[in-house]
N, C-alpha and C. Protein backbone atom coordinates (compact mmCIF):
# COMPACT_ATOMS: atom_id res chain seq x y z
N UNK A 1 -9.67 -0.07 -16.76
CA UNK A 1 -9.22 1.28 -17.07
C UNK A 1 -7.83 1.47 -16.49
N UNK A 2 -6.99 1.81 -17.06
CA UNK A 2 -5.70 2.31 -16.58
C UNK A 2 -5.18 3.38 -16.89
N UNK A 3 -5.05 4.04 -15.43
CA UNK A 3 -4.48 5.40 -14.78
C UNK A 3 -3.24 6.06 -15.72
N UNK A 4 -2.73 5.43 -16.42
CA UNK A 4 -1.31 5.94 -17.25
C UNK A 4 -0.04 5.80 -16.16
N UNK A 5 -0.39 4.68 -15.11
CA UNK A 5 0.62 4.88 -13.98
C UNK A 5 1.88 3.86 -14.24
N UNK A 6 3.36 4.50 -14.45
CA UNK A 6 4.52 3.68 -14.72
C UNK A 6 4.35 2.36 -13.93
N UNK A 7 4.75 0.97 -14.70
CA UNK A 7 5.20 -0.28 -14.28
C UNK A 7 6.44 -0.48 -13.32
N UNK A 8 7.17 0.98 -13.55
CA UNK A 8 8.50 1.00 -12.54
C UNK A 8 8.28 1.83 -11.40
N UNK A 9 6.99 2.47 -10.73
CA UNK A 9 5.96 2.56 -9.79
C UNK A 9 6.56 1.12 -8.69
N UNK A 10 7.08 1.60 -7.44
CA UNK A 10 7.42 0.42 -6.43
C UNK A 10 5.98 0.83 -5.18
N UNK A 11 5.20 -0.06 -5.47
CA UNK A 11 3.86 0.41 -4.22
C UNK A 11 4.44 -0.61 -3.29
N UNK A 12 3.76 -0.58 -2.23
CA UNK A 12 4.31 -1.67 -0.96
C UNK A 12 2.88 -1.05 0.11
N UNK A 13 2.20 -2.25 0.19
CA UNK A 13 1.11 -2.20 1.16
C UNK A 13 0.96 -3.21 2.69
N UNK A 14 1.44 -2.49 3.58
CA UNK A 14 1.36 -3.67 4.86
C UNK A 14 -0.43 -3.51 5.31
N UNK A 15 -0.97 -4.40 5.30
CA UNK A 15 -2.81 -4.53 5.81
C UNK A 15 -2.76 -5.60 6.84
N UNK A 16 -3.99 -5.95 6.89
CA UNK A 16 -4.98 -7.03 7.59
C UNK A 16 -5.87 -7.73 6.43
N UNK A 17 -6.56 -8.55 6.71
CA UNK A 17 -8.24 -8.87 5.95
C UNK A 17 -9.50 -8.23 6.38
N UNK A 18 -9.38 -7.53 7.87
CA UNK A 18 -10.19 -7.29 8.34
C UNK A 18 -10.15 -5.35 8.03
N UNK A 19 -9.40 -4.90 7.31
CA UNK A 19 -9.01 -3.32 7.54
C UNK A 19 -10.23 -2.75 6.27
N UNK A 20 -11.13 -1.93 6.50
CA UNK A 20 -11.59 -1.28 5.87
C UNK A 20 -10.94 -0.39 4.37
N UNK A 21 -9.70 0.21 5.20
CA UNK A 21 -9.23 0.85 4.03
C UNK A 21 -8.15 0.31 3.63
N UNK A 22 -7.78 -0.73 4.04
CA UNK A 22 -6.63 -1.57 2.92
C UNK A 22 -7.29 -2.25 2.03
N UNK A 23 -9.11 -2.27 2.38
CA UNK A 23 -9.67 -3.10 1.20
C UNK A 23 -10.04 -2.14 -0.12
N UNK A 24 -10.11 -0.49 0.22
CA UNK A 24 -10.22 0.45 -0.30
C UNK A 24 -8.53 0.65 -0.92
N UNK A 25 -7.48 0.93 -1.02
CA UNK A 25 -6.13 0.70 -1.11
C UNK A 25 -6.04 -0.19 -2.14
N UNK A 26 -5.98 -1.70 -1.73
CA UNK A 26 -6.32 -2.45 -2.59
C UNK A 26 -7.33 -2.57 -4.02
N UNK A 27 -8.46 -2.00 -3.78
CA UNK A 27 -9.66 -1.67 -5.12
C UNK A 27 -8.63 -0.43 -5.47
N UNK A 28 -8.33 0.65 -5.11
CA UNK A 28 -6.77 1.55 -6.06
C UNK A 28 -6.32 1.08 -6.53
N UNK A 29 -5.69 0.49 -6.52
CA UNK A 29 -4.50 -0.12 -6.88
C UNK A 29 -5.41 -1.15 -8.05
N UNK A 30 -6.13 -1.85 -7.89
CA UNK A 30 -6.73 -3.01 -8.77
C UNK A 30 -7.37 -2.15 -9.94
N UNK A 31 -7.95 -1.06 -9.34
CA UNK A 31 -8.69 -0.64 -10.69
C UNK A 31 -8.03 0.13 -11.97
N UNK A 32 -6.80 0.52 -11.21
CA UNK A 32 -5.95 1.28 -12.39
C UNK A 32 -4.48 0.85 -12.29
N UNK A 33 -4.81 -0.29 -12.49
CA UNK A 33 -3.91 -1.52 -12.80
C UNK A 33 -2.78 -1.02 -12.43
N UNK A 34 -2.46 -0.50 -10.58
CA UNK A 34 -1.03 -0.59 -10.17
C UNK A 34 -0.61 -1.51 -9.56
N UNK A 35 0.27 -2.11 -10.29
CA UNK A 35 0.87 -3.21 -9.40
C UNK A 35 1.50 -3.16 -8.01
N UNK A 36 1.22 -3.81 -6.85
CA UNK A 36 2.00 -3.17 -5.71
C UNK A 36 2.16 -4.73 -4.54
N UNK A 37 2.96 -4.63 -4.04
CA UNK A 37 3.48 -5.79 -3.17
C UNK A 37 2.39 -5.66 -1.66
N UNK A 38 2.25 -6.65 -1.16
CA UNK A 38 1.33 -6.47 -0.08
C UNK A 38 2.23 -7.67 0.81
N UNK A 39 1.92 -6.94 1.94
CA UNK A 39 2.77 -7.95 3.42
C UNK A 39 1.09 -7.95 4.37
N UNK A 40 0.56 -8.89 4.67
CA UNK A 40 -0.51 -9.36 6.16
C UNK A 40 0.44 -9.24 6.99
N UNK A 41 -0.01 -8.27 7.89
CA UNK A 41 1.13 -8.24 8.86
C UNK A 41 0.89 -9.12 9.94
N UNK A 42 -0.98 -10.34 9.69
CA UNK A 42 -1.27 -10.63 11.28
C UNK A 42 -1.07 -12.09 10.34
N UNK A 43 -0.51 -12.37 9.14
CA UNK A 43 -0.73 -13.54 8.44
C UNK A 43 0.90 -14.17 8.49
N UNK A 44 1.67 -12.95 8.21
CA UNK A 44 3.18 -13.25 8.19
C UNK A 44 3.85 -12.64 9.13
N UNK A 45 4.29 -13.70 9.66
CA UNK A 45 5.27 -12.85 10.80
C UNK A 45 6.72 -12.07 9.84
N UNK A 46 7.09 -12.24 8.85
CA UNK A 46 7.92 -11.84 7.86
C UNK A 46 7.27 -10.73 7.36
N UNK A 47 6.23 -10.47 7.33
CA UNK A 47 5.13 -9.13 7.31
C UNK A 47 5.67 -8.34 8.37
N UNK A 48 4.87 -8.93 9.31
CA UNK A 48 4.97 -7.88 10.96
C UNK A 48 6.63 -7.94 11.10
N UNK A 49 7.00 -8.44 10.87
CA UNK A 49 8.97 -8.04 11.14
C UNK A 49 9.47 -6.72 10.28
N UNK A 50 9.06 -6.80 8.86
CA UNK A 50 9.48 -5.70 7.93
C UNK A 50 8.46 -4.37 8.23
N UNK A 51 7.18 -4.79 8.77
CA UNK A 51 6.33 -3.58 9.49
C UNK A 51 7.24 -2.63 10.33
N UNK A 52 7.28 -3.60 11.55
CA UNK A 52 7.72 -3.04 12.51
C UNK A 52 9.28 -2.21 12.30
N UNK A 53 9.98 -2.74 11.13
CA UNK A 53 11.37 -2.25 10.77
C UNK A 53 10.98 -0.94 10.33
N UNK A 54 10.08 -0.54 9.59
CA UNK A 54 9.66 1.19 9.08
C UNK A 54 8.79 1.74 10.30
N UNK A 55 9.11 0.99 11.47
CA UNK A 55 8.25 1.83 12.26
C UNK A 55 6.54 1.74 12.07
N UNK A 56 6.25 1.08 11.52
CA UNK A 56 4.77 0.99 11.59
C UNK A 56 3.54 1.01 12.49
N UNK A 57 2.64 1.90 12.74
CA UNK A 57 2.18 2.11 13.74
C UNK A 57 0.77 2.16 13.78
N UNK A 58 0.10 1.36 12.19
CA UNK A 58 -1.46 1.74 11.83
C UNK A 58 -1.78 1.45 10.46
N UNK A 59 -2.58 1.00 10.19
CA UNK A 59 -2.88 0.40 8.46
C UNK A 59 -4.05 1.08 8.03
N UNK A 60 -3.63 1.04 6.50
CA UNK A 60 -3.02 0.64 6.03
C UNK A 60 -1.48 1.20 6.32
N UNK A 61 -0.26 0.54 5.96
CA UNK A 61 0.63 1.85 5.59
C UNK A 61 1.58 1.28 4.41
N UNK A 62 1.30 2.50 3.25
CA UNK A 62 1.93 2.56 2.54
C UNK A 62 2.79 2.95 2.20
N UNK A 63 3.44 2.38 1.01
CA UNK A 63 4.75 2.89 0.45
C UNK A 63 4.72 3.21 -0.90
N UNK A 64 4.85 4.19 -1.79
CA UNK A 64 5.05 4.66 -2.71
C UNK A 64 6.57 5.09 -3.36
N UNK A 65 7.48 4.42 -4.08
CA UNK A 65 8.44 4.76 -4.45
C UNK A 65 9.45 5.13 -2.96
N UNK A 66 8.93 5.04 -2.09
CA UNK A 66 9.51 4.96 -0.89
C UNK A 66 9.08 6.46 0.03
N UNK A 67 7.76 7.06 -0.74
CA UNK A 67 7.78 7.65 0.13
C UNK A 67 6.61 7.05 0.76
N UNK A 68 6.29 7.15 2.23
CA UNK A 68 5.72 7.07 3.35
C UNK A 68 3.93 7.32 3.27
N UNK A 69 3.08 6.88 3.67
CA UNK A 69 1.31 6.92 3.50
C UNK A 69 1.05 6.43 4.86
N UNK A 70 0.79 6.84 5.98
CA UNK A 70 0.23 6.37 6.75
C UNK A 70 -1.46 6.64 6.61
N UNK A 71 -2.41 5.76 6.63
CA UNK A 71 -3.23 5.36 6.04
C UNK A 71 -3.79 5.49 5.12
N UNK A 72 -5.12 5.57 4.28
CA UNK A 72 -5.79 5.64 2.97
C UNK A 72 -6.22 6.92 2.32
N UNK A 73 -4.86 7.69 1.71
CA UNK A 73 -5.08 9.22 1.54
C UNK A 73 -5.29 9.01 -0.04
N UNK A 74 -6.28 8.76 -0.69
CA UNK A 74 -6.39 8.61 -2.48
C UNK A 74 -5.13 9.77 -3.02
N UNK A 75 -5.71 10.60 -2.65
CA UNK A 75 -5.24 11.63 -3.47
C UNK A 75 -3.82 11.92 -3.67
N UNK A 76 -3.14 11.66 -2.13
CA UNK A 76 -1.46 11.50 -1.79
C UNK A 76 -1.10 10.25 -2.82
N UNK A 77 -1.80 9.17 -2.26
CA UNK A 77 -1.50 8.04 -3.39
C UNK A 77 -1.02 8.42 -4.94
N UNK A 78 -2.04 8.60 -4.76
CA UNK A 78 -1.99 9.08 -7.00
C UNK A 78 -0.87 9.89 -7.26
N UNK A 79 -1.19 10.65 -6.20
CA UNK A 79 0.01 12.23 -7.23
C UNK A 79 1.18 11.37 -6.65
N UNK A 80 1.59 10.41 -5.39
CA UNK A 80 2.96 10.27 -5.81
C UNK A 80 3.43 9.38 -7.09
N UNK A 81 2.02 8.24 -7.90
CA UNK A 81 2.27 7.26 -8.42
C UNK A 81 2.71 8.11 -10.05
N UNK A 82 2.67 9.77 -9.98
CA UNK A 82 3.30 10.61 -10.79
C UNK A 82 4.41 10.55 -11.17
């Protein structure tokens, strides 16, 4: 099923494997086919470097078109993928 959400939509997800709601984040994103970049921040240190550059302080944290998600808010998600 897909959301009607633009391909020019920039998502950006820093997680874990172990994070509850980056696995929730992730099923978003998968089910209404938004494409979005993901950094492991405990997998890549090139992860945890660009983390720590936005200040990162808790996961998930997202990025939407550049605006800011500190953790798994559905609803913030969507309306920004507007």
């Amino acid at each position: 099923m897909t959301g009607g959400y633009s391909d020019t939509n920039e998502v950006i997800l820093y997680s874990t494997d172990w994070c509850g709601y980056c696995k929730k984040a992730r099923k978003l994103f998968n089910d209404n086919d938004i494409k979005f970049q993901e950094f492991d921040i405990e997998k890549s240190f090139d992860a945890k470097k660009r983390y720590d550059k936005v200040g990162g302080s808790g996961i998930p944290l997202i990025f939407v078109n550049g605006a800011r998600v500190n953790g798994f808010n559905e609803s913030k998600i969507l309306k920004l993928l507007h």
